[in-house]
Protein backbone atom coordinates (compact mmCIF):
# COMPACT_ATOMS: atom_id res chain seq x y z
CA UNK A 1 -31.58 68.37 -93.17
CA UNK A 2 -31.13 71.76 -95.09
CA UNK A 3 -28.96 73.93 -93.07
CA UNK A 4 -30.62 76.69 -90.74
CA UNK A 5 -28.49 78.77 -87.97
CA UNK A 6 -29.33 77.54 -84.63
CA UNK A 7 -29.12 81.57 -83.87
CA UNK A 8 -32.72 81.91 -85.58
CA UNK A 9 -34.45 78.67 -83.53
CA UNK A 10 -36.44 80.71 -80.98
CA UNK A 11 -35.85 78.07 -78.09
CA UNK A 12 -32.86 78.77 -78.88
CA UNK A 13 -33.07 82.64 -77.97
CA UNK A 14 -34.75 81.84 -74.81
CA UNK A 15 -32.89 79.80 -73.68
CA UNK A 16 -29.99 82.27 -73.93
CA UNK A 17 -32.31 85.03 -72.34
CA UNK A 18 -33.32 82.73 -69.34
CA UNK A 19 -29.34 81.77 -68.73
CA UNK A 20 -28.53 85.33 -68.79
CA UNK A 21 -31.51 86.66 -66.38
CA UNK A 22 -30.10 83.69 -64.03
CA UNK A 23 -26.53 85.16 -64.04
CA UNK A 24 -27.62 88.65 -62.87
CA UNK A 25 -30.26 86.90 -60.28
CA UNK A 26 -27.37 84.90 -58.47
CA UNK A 27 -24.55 87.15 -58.94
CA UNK A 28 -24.52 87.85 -55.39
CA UNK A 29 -25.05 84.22 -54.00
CA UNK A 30 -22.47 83.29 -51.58
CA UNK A 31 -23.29 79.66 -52.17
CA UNK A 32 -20.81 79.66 -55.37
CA UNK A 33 -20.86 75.54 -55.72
CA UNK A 34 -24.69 75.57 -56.10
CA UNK A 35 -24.28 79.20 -58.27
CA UNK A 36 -22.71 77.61 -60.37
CA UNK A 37 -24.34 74.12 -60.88
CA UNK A 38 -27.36 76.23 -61.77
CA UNK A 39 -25.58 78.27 -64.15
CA UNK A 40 -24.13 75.31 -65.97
CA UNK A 41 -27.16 73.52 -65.88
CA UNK A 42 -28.74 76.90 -67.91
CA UNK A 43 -26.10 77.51 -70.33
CA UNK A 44 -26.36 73.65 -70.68
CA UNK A 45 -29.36 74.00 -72.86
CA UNK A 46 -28.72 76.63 -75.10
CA UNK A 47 -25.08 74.90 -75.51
CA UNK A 48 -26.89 71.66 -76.58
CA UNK A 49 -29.19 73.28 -78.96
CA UNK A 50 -26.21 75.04 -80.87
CA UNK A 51 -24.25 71.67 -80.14
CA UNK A 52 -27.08 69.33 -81.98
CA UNK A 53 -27.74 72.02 -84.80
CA UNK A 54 -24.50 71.79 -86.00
CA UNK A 55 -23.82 68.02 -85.81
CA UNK A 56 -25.73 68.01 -89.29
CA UNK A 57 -28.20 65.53 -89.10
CA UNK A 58 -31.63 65.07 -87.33
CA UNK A 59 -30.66 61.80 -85.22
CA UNK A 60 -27.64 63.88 -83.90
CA UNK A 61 -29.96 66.99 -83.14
CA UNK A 62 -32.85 65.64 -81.41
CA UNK A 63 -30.11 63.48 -79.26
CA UNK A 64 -28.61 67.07 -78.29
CA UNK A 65 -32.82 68.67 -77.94
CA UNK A 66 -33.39 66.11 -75.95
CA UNK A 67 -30.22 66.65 -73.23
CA UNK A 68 -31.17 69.97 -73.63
CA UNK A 69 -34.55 69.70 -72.45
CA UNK A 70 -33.03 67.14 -69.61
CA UNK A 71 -30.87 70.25 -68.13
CA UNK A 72 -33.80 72.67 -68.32
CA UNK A 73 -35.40 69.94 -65.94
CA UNK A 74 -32.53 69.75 -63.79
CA UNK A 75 -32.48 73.74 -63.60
CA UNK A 76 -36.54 73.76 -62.68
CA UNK A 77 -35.30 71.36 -59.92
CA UNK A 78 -32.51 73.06 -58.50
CA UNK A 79 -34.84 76.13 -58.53
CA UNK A 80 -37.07 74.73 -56.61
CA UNK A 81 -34.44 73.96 -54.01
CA UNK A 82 -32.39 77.42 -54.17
CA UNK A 83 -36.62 78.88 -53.46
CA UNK A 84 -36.54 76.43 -49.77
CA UNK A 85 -33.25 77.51 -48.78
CA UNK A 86 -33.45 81.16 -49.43
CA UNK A 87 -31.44 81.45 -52.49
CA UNK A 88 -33.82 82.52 -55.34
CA UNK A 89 -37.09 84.45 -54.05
CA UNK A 90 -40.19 82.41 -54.53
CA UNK A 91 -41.88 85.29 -57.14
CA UNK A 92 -38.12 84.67 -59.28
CA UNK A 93 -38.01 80.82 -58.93
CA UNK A 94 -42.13 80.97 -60.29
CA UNK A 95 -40.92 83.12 -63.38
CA UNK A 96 -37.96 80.77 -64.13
CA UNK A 97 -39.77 77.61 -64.09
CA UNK A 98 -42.45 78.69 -66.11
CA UNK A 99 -39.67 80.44 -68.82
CA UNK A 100 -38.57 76.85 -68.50
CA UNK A 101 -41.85 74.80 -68.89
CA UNK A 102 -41.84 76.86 -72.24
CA UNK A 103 -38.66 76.42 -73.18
CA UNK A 104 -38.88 72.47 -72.77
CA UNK A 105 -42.72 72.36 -74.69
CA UNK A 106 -40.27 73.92 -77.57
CA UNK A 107 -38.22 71.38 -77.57
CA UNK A 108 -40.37 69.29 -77.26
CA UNK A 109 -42.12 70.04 -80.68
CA UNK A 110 -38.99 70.65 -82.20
CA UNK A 111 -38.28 66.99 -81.80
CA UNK A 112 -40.97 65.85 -82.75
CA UNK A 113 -41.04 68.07 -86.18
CA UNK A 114 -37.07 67.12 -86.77
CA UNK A 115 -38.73 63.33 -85.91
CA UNK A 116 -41.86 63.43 -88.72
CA UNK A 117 -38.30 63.91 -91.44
CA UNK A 118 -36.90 61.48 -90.49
């Protein structure tokens, strides 16, 4: 696998902007244990996408892309909840879970690229 910086994979980028935009949206929650579940869960796939870039091989990077894509899941499902309770307005909880349908269709076809060289 030739070498590129997981800082120019686009997912990558997203992923960062999404975690961010989730920070500022529940700074204010008073719920801190489900705060910050959700905020794990969101830095959890950027992390994993730096994490498997750097392991230096494909098997070890579409292991990490797919965990990755397994948090952003887990985040579209907490969403949902954190929308029923009150926590995340419903307009907010729309936007993130479609920022994160796109984020996990770029995984997605990043695995299956890294997969067709291997």
């Amino acid at each position: 696998m030739s070498y590129q910086s997981f800082e120019n994979l686009e997912v990558w980028k997203k992923a960062c902007q999404i975690t961010v935009e989730l920070y500022l949206e529940l700074k204010n929650c008073k719920d801190f244990s489900f705060r910050d579940q959700m905020n794990r869960a969101g830095v959890s796939i950027a992390s994993n996408i730096s994490e498997g870039a750097e392991r230096g091989s494909n098997k070890d990077f579409i292991r990490f892309l797919h965990i990755a894509k397994a948090s952003a899941a887990e985040l579209r499902t907490q969403l949902y909840i954190a929308d029923r309770v009150g926590l995340v307005p419903s307009e907010k909880r729309i936007k993130f879970c479609d920022e994160l349908v796109t984020v996990s269709k770029m995984l997605h076809s990043l695995i299956k690229s890294l997969k067709l060289k291997t």
